[in-house]
Structures are given as C-alpha cells and as structure tokens.
N, C-alpha and C. Protein backbone atom coordinates (compact mmCIF):
# COMPACT_ATOMS: atom_id res chain seq x y z
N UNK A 1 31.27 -9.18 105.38
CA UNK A 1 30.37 -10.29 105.58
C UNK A 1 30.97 -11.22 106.64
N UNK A 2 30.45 -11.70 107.37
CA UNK A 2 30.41 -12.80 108.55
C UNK A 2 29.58 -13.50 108.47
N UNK A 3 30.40 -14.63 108.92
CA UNK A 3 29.46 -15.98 108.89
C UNK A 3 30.48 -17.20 110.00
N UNK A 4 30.21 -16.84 111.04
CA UNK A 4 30.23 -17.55 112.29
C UNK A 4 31.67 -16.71 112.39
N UNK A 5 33.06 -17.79 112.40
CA UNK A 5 34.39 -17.36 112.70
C UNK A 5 35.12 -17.16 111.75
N UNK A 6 34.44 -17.03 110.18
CA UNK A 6 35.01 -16.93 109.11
C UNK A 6 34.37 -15.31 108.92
N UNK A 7 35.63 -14.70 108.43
CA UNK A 7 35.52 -13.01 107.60
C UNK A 7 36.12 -13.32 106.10
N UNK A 8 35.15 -12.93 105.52
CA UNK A 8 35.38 -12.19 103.48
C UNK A 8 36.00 -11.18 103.65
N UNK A 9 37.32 -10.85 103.18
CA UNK A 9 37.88 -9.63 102.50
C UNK A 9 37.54 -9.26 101.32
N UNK A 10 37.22 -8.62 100.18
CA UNK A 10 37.33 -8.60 99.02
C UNK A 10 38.16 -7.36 98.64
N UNK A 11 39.23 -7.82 97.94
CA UNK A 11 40.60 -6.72 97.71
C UNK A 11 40.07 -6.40 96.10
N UNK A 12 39.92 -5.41 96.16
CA UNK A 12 40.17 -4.31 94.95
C UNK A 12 40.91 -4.52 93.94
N UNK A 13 42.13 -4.81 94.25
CA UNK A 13 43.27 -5.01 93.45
C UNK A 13 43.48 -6.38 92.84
N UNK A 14 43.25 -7.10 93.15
CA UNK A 14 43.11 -8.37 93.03
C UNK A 14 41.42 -9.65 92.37
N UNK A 15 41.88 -10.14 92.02
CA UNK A 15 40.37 -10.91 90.94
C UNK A 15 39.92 -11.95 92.37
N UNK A 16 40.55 -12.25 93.03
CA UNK A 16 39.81 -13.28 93.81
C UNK A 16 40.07 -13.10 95.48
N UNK A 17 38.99 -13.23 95.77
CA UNK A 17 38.24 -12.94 97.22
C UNK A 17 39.60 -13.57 98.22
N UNK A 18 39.95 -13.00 99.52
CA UNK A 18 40.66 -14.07 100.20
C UNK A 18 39.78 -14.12 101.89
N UNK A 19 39.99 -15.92 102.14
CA UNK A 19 39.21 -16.06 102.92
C UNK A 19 40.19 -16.01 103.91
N UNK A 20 39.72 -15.61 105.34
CA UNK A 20 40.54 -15.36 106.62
C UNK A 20 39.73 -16.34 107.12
N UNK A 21 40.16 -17.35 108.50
CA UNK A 21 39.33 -18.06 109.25
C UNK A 21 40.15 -19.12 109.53
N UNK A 22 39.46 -20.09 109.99
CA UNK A 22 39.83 -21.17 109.88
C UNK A 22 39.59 -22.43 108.97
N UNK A 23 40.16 -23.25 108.66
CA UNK A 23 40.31 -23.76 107.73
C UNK A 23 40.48 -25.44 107.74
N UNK A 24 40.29 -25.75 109.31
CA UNK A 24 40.69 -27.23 109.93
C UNK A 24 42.47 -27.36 109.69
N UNK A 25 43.07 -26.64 109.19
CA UNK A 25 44.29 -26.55 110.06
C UNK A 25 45.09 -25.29 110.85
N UNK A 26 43.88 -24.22 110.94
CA UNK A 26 44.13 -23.47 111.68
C UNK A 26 44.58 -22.18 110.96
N UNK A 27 44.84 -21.76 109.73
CA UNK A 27 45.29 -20.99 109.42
C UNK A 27 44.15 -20.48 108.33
N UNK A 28 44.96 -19.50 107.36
CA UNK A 28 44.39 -18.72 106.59
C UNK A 28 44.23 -19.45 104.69
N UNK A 29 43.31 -19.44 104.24
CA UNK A 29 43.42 -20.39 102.82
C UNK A 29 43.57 -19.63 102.11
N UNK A 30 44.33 -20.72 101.45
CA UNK A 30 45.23 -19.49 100.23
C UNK A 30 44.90 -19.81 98.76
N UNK A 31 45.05 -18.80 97.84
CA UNK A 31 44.69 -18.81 96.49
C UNK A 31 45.26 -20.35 95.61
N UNK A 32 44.81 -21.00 95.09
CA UNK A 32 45.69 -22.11 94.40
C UNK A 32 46.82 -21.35 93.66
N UNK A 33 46.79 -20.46 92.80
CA UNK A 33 47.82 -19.38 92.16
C UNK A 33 48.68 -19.55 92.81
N UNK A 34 48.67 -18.73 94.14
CA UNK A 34 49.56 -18.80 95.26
C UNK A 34 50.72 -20.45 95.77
N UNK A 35 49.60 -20.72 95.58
CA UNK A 35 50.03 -22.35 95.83
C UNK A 35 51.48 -22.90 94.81
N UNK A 36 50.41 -22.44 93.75
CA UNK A 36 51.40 -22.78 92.73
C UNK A 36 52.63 -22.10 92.51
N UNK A 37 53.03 -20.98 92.74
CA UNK A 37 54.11 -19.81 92.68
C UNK A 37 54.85 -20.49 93.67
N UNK A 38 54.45 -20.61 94.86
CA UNK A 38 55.05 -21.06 95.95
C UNK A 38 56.27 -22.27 96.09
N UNK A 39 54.95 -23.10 95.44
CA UNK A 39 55.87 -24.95 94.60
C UNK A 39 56.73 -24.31 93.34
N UNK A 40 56.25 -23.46 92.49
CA UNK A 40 57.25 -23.65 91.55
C UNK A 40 58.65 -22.60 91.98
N UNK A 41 58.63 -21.52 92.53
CA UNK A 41 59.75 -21.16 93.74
C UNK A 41 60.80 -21.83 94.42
N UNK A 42 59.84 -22.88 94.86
CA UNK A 42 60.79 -23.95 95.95
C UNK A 42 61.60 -24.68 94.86
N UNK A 43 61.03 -25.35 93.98
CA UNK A 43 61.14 -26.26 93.37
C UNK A 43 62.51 -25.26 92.06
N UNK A 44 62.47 -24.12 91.99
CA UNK A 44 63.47 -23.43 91.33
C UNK A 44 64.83 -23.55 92.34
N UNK A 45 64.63 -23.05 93.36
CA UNK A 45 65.54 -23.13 94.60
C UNK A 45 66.11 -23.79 94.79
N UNK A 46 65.22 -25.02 94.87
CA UNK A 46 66.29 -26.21 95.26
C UNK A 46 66.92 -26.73 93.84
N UNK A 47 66.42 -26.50 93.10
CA UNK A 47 67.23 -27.09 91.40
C UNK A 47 68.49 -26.00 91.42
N UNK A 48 68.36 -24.68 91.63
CA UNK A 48 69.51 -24.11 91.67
C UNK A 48 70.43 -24.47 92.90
N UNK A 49 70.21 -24.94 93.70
CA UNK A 49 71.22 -25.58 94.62
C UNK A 49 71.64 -26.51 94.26
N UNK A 50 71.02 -27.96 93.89
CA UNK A 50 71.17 -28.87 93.43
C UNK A 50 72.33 -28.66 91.85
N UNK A 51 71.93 -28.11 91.11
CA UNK A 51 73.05 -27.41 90.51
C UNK A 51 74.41 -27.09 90.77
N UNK A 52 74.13 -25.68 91.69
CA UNK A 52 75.40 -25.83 92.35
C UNK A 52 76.11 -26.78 92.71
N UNK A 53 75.55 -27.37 93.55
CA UNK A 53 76.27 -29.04 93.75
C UNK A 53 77.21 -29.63 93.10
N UNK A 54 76.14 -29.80 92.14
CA UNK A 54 76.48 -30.71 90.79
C UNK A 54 77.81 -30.08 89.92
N UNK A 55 77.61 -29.16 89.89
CA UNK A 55 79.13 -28.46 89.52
C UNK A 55 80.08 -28.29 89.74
N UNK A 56 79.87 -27.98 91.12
CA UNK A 56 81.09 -28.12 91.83
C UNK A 56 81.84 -29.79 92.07
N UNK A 57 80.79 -30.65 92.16
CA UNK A 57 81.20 -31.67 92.58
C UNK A 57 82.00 -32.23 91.13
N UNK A 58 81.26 -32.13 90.23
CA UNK A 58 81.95 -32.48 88.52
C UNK A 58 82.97 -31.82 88.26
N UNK A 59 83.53 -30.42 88.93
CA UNK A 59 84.95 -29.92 88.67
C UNK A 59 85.87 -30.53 89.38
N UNK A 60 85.22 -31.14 90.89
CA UNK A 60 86.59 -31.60 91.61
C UNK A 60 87.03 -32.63 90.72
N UNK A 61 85.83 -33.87 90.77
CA UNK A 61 85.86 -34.97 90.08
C UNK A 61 86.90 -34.63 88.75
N UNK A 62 86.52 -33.50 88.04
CA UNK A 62 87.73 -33.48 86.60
C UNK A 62 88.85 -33.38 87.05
N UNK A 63 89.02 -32.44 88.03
CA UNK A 63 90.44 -32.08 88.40
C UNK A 63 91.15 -33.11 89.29
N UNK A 64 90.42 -33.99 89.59
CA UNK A 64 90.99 -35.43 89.92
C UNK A 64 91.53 -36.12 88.94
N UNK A 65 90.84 -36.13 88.33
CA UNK A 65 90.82 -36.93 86.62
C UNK A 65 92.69 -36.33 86.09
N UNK A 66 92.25 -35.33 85.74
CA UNK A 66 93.23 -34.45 85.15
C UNK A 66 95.20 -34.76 85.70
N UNK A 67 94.35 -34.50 87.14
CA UNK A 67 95.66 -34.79 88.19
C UNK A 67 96.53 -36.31 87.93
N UNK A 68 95.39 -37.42 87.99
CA UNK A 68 96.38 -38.57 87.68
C UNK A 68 96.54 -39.24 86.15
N UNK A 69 95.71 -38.52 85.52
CA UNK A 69 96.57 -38.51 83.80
C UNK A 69 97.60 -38.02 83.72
N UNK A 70 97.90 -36.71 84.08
CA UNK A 70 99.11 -35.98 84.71
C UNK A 70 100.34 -36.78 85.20
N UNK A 71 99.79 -37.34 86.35
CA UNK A 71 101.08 -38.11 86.68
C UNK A 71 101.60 -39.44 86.18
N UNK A 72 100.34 -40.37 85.75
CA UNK A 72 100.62 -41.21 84.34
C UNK A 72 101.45 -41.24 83.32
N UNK A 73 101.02 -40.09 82.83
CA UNK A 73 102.00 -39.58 81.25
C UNK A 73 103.47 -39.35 81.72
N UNK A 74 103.61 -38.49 83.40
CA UNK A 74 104.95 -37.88 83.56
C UNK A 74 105.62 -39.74 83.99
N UNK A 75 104.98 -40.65 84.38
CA UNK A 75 105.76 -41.99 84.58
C UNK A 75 105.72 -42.38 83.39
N UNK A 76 105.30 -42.48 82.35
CA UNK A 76 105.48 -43.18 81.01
C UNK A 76 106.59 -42.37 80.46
N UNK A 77 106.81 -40.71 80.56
CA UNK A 77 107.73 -40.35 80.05
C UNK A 77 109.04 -40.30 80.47
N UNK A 78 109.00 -40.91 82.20
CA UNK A 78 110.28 -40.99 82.61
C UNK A 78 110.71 -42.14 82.60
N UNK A 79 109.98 -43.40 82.26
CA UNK A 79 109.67 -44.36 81.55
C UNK A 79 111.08 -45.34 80.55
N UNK A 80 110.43 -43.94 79.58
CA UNK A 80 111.06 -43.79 78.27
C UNK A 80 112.25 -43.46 78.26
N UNK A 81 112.47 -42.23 79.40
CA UNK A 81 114.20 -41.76 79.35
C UNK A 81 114.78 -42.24 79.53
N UNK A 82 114.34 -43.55 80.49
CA UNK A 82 115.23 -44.67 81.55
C UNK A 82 116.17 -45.49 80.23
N UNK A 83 114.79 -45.69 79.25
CA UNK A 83 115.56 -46.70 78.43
C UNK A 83 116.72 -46.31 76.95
C-alpha cells in the first residue's frame, strides 16, 4: 500500500505493522515496545556503569580508611612502648 511518500510493510512474524516514511523528523517510526526496550537498555547500561563506579570508588575510599587506622593504632602503640 502507498499513500504519497509513506510505504506499509506488514511483517508476518510480528503483531504490528511498521511504518517506513517520513515522520517530520526524517526517519523511520518505531514501535512504542521498541521504544521502551531501548530506554529500559540504556537505562540498565548506564546503572551498570554507574555501579561500577560506585564500587570501585567505595573500595579505594575503604582502603584509605583502613590505611590511616593502620597507622593510628601503629602511633598509639609505639606510643605506649615509649612509656
């Protein structure tokens, strides 16, 4: 079917029609489904990066932590020997 600069596909395999044409921004319109897979994809992606991040950045941070309790305790205990 045609109807000016827009073509109907209708896929077999699939429940809903996809339109080819233009669309006032020039491209091809896409299923909302699609839409949505797409956002919730990205939106996985970047949480697993963001993650990463976050982990890494909270281990240095401990092992900072760790490091000058470390050297704290070893001055309190040499501290102690003094006296």
């Amino acid at each position: 079917m045609h109807l000016s600069n827009i073509s109907v596909e209708d896929d077999p395999s699939t429940d809903f029609i996809f339109v080819y044409g233009t669309n006032g921004l020039g491209g091809a319109l896409m299923n909302i489904g699609d839409l949505l897979y797409q956002l919730f994809a990205f939106i996985v992606l970047i949480g697993t990066i963001a993650g990463i991040v976050f982990v890494v950045k909270y281990m240095v941070g401990r092992q900072k932590q760790m490091r000058e309790l470390n050297n704290k305790l070893d001055r309190l205990l040499e501290e102690k020997q003094k006296e």
